[in-house]
Protein backbone atom coordinates (compact mmCIF):
# COMPACT_ATOMS: atom_id res chain seq x y z
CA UNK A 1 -67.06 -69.85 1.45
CA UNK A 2 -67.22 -71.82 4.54
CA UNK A 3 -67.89 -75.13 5.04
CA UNK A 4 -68.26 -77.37 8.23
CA UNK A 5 -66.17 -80.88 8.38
CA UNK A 6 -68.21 -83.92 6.57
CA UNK A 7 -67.45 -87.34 6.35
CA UNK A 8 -69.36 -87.28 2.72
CA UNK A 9 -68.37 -85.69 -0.33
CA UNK A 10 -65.34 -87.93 -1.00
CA UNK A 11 -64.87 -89.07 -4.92
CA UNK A 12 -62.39 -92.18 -6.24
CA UNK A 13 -59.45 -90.12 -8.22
CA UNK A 14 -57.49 -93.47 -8.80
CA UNK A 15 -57.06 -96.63 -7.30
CA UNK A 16 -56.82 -96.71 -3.66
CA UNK A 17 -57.18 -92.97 -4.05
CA UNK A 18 -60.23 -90.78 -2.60
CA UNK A 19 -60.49 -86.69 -2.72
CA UNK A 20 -62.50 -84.61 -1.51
CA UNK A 21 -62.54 -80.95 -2.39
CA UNK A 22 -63.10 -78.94 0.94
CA UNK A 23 -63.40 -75.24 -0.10
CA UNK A 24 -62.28 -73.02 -3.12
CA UNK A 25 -62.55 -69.83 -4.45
CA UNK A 26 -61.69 -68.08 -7.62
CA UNK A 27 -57.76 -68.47 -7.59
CA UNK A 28 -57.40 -71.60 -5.10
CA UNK A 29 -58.83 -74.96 -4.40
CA UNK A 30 -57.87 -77.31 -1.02
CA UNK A 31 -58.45 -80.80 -1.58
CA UNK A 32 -58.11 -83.82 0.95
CA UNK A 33 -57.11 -87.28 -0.29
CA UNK A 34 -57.05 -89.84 1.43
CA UNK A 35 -54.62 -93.02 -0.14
CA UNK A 36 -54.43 -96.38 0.73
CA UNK A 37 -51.02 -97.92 1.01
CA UNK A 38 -48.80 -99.51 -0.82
CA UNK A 39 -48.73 -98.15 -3.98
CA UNK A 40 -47.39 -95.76 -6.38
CA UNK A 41 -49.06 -93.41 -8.35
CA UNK A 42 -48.36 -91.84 -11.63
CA UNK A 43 -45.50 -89.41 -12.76
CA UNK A 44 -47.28 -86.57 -14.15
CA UNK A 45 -47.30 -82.79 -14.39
CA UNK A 46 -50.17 -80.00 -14.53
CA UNK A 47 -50.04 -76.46 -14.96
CA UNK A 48 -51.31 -75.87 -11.81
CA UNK A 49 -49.00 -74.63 -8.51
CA UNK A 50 -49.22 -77.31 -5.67
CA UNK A 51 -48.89 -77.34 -2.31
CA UNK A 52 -49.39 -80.03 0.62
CA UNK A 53 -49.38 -81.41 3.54
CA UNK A 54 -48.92 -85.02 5.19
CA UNK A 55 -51.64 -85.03 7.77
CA UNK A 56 -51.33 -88.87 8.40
CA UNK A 57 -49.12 -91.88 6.94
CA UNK A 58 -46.41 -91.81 4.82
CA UNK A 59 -44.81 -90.79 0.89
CA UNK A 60 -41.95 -90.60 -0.98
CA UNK A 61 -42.23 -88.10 -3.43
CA UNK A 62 -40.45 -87.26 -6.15
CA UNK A 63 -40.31 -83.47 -7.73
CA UNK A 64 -38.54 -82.93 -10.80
CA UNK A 65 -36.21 -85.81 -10.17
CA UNK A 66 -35.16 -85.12 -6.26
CA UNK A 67 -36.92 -87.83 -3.87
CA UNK A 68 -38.45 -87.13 -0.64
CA UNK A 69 -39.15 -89.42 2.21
CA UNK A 70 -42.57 -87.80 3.28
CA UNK A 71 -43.86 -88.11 7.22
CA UNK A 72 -46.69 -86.15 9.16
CA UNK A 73 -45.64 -82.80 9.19
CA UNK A 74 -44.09 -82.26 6.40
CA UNK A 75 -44.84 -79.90 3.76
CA UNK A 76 -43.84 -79.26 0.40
CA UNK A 77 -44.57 -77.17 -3.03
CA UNK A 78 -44.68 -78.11 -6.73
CA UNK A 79 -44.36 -75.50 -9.69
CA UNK A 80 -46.44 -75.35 -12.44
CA UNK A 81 -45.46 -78.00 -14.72
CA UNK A 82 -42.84 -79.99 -12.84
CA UNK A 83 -43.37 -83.44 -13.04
CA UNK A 84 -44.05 -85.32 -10.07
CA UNK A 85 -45.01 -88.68 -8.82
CA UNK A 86 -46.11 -90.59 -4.93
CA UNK A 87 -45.56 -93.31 -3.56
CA UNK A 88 -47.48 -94.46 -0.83
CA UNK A 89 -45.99 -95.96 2.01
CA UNK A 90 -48.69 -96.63 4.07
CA UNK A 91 -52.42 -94.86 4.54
CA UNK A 92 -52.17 -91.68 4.69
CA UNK A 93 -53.92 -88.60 4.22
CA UNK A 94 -53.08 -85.40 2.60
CA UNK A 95 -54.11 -82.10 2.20
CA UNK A 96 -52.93 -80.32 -0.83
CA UNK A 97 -53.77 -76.47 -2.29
CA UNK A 98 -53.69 -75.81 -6.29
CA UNK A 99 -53.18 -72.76 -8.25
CA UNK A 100 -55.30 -71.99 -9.87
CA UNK A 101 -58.30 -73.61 -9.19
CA UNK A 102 -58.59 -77.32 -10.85
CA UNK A 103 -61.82 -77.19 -12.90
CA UNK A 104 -62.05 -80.32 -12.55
CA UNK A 105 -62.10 -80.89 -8.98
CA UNK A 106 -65.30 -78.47 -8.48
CA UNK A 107 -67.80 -80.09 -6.78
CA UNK A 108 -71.10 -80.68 -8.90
């Protein structure tokens, strides 16, 4: 799968939240959101194996209890089933890769 960069595509996932799923294939999805700043976002866990990337902005982020203070750059990964939550600083933009593929991210 290949596909070229689009401004369109982009789907609300929670308040002040967009994402956009960029390319997947049978074992991984990549997803862009983009978030609008300040606010936080729910504590929650997923069976799914995440990993990101702060493209633009900035997060705290807490995994399984340990807090993060997120800038550009920086990267991180979240097992299956850890609980998590964001809080966003200001906009910011992130690109993040699950394990396996969220079904419900597909595009229709």
């Amino acid at each position: 799968m290949f596909e070229k960069y689009s401004t369109m595509g982009y789907v609300h996932a929670a308040a002040g939240v967009e994402r956009k799923t960029l390319v997947y294939g049978t074992r991984t999805l990549m997803t862009e959101f983009r978030m609008q700043g300040p606010r936080t976002l729910s504590a929650h866990a997923h069976p799914h194996e995440q990993i990101g990337y702060l493209m633009t902005g900035r997060l705290y982020m807490s995994i399984g209890g340990e807090v993060y203070d997120v800038q550009p750059g920086d990267s991180w990964c979240i097992p299956g089933d850890v609980e998590h939550q964001v809080e966003v600083v200001e906009d910011s933009v992130v690109i993040e890769v699950f394990s396996p593929v969220r079904e419900e991210y597909l595009p229709e």
